[in-house]
PDB file of N, CA and C in Angstrom:
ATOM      1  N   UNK A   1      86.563 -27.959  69.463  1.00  0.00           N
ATOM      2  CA  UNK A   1      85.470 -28.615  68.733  1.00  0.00           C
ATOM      3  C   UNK A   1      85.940 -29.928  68.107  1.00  0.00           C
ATOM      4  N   UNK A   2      86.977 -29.976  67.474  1.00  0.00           N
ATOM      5  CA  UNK A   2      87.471 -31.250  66.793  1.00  0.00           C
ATOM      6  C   UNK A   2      88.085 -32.344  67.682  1.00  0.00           C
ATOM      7  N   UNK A   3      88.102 -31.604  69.106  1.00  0.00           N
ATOM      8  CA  UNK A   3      88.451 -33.036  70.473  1.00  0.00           C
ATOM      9  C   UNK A   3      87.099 -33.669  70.663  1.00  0.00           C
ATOM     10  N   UNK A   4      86.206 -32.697  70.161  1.00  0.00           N
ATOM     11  CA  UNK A   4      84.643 -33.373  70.439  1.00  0.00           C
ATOM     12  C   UNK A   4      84.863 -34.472  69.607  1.00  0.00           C
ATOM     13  N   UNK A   5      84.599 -34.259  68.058  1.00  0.00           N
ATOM     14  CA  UNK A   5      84.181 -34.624  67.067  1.00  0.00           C
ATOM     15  C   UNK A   5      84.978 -35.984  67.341  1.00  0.00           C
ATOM     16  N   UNK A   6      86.557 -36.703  67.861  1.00  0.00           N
ATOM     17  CA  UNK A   6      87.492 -37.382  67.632  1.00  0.00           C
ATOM     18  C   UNK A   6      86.477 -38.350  67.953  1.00  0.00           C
ATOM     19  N   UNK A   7      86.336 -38.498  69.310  1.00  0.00           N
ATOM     20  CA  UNK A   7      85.277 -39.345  70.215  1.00  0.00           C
ATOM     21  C   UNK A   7      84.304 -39.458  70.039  1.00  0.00           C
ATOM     22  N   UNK A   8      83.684 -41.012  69.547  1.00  0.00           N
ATOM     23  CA  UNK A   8      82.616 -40.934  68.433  1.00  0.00           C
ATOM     24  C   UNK A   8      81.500 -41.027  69.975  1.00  0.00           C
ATOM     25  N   UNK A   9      81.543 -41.827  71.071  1.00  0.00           N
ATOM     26  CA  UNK A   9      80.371 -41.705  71.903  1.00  0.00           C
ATOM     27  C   UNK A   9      80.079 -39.952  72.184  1.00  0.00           C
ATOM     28  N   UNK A  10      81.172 -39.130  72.417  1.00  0.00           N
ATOM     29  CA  UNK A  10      80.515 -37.453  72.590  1.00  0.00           C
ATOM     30  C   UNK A  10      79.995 -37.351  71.509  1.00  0.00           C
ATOM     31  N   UNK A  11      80.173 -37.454  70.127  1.00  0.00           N
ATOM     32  CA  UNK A  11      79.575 -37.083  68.844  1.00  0.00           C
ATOM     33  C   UNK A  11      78.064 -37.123  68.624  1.00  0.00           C
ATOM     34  N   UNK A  12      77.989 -38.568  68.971  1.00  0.00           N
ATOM     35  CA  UNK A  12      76.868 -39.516  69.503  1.00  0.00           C
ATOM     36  C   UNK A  12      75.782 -38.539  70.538  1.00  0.00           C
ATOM     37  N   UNK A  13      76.428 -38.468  71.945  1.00  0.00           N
ATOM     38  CA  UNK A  13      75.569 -37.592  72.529  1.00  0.00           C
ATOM     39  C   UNK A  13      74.863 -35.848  72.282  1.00  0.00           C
ATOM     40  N   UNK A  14      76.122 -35.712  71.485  1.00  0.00           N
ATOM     41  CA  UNK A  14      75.946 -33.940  71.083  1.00  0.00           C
ATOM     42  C   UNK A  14      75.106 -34.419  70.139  1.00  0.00           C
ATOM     43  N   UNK A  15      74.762 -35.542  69.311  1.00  0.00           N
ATOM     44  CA  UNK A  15      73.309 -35.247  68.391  1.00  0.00           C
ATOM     45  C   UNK A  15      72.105 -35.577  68.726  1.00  0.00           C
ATOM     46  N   UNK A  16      72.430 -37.168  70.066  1.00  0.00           N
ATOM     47  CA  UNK A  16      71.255 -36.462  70.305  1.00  0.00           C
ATOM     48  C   UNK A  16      70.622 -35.237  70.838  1.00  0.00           C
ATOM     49  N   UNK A  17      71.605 -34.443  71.696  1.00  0.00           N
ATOM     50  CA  UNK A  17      71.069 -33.241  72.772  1.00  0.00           C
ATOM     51  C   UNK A  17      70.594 -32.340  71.693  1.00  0.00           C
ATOM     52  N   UNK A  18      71.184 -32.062  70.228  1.00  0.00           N
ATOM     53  CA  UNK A  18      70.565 -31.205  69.580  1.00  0.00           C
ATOM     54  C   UNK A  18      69.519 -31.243  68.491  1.00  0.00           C
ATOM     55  N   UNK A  19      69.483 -32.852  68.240  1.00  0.00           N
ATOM     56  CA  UNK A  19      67.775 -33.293  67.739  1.00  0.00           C
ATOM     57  C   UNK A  19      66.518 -32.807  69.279  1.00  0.00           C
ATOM     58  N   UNK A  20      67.244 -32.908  70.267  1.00  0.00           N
ATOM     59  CA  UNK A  20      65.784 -32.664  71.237  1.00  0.00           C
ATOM     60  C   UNK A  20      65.857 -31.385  71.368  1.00  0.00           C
ATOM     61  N   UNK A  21      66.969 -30.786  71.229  1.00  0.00           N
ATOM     62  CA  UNK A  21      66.858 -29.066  71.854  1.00  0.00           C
ATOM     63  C   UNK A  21      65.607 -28.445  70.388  1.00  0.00           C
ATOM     64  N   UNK A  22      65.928 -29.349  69.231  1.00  0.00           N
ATOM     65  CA  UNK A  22      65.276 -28.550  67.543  1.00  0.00           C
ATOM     66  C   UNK A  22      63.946 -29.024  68.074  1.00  0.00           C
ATOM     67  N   UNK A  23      63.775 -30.346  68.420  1.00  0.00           N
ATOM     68  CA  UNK A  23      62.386 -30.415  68.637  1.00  0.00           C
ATOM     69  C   UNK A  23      61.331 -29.815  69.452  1.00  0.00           C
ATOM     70  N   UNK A  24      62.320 -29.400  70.740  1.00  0.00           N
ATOM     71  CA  UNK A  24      61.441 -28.626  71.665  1.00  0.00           C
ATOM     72  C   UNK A  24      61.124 -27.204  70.824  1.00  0.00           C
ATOM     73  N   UNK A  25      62.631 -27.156  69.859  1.00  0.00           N
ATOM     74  CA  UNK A  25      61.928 -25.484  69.382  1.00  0.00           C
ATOM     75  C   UNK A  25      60.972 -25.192  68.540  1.00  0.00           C
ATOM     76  N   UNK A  26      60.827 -26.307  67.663  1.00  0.00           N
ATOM     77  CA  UNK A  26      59.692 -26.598  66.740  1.00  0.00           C
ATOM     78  C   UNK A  26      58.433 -26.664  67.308  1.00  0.00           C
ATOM     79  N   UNK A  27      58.366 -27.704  68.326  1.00  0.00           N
ATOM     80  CA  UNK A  27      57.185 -27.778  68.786  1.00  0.00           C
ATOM     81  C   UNK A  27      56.463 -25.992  69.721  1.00  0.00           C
ATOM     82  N   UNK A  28      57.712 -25.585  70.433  1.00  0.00           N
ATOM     83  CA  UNK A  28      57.581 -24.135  71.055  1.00  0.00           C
ATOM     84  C   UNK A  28      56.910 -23.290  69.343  1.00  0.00           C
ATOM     85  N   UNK A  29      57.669 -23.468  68.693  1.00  0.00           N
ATOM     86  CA  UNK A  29      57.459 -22.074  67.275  1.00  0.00           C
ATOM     87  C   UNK A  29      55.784 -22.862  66.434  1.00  0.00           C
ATOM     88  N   UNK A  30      55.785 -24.136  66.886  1.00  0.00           N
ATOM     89  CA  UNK A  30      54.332 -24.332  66.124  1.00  0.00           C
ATOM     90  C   UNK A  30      53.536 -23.860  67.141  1.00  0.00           C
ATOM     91  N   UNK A  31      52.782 -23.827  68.743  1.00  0.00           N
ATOM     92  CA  UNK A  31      52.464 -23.526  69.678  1.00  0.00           C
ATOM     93  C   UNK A  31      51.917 -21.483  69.514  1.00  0.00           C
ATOM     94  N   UNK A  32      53.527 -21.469  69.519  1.00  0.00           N
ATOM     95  CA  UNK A  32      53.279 -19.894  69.276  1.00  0.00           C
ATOM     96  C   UNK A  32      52.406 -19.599  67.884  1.00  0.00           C
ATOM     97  N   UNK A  33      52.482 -19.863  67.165  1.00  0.00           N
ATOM     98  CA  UNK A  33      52.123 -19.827  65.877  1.00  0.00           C
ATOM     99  C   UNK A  33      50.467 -20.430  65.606  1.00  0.00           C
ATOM    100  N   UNK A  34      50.824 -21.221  66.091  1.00  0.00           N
ATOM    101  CA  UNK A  34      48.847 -21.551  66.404  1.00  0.00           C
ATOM    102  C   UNK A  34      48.220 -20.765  66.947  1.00  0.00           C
ATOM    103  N   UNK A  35      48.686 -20.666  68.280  1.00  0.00           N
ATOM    104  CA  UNK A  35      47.690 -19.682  69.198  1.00  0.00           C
ATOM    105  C   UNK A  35      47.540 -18.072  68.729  1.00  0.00           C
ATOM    106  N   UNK A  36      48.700 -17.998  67.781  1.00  0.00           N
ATOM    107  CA  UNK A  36      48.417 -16.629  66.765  1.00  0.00           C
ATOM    108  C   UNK A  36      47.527 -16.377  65.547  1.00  0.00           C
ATOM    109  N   UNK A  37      47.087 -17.874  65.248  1.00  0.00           N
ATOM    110  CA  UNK A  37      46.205 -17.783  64.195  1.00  0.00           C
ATOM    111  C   UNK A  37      44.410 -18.127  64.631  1.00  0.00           C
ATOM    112  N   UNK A  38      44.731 -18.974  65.870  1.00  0.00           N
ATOM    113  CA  UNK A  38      43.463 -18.983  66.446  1.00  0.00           C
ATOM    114  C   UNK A  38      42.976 -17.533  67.400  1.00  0.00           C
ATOM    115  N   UNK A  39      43.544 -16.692  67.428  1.00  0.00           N
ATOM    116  CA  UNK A  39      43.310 -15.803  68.223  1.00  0.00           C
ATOM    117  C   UNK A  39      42.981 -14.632  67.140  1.00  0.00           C
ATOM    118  N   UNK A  40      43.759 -14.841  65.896  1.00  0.00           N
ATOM    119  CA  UNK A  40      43.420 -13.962  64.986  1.00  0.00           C
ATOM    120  C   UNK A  40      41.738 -14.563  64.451  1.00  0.00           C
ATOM    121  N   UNK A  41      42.240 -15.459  63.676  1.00  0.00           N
ATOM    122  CA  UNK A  41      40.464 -16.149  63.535  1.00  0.00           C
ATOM    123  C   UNK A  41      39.378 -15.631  64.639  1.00  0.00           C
ATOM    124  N   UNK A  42      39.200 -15.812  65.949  1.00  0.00           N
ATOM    125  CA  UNK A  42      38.316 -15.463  67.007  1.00  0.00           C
ATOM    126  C   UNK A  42      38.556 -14.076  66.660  1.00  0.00           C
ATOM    127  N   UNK A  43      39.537 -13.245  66.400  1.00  0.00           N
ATOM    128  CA  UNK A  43      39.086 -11.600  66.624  1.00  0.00           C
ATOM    129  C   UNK A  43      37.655 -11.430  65.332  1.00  0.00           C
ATOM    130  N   UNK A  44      38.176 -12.531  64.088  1.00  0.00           N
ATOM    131  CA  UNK A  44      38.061 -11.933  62.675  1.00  0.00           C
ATOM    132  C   UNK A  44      36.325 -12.222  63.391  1.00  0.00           C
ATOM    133  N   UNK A  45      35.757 -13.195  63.784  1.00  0.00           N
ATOM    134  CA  UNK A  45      34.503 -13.872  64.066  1.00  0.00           C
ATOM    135  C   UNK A  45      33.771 -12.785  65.065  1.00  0.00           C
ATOM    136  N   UNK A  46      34.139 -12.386  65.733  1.00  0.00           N
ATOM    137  CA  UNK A  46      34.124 -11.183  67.029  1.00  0.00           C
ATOM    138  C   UNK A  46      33.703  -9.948  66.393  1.00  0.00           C
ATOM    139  N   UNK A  47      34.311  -9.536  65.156  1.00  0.00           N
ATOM    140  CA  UNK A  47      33.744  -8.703  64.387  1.00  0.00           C
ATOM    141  C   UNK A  47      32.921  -9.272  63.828  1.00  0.00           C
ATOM    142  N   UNK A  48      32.893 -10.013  62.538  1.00  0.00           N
ATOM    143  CA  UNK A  48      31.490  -9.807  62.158  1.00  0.00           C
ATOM    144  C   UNK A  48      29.599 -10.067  62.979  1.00  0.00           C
ATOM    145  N   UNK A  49      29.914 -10.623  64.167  1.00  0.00           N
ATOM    146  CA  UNK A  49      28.623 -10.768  64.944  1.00  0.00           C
ATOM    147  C   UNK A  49      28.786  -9.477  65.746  1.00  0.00           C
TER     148      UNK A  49
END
């Protein structure tokens, strides 16, 4: 890990690869998370009509 860290261009690349890997997961965990609250909402509506 610290042969990474020496070499500031790998340093460089390992942050960006893991700002995009957080973003894809964020955007994946908001996705999931929506479609769990819109699906709950439609059940809640489903009942009362």
């Amino acid at each position: 890990m610290s042969k990474i860290l020496e070499s500031l261009p790998m340093t460089i690349v390992a942050g960006i690869v893991l700002t995009i890997i957080m973003v894809f997961a964020t955007n994946k965990l908001d996705e999931m998370n929506q479609s769990g609250v819109e699906k709950a909402v439609s059940d809640i509506q489903k009942k009362m009509n």
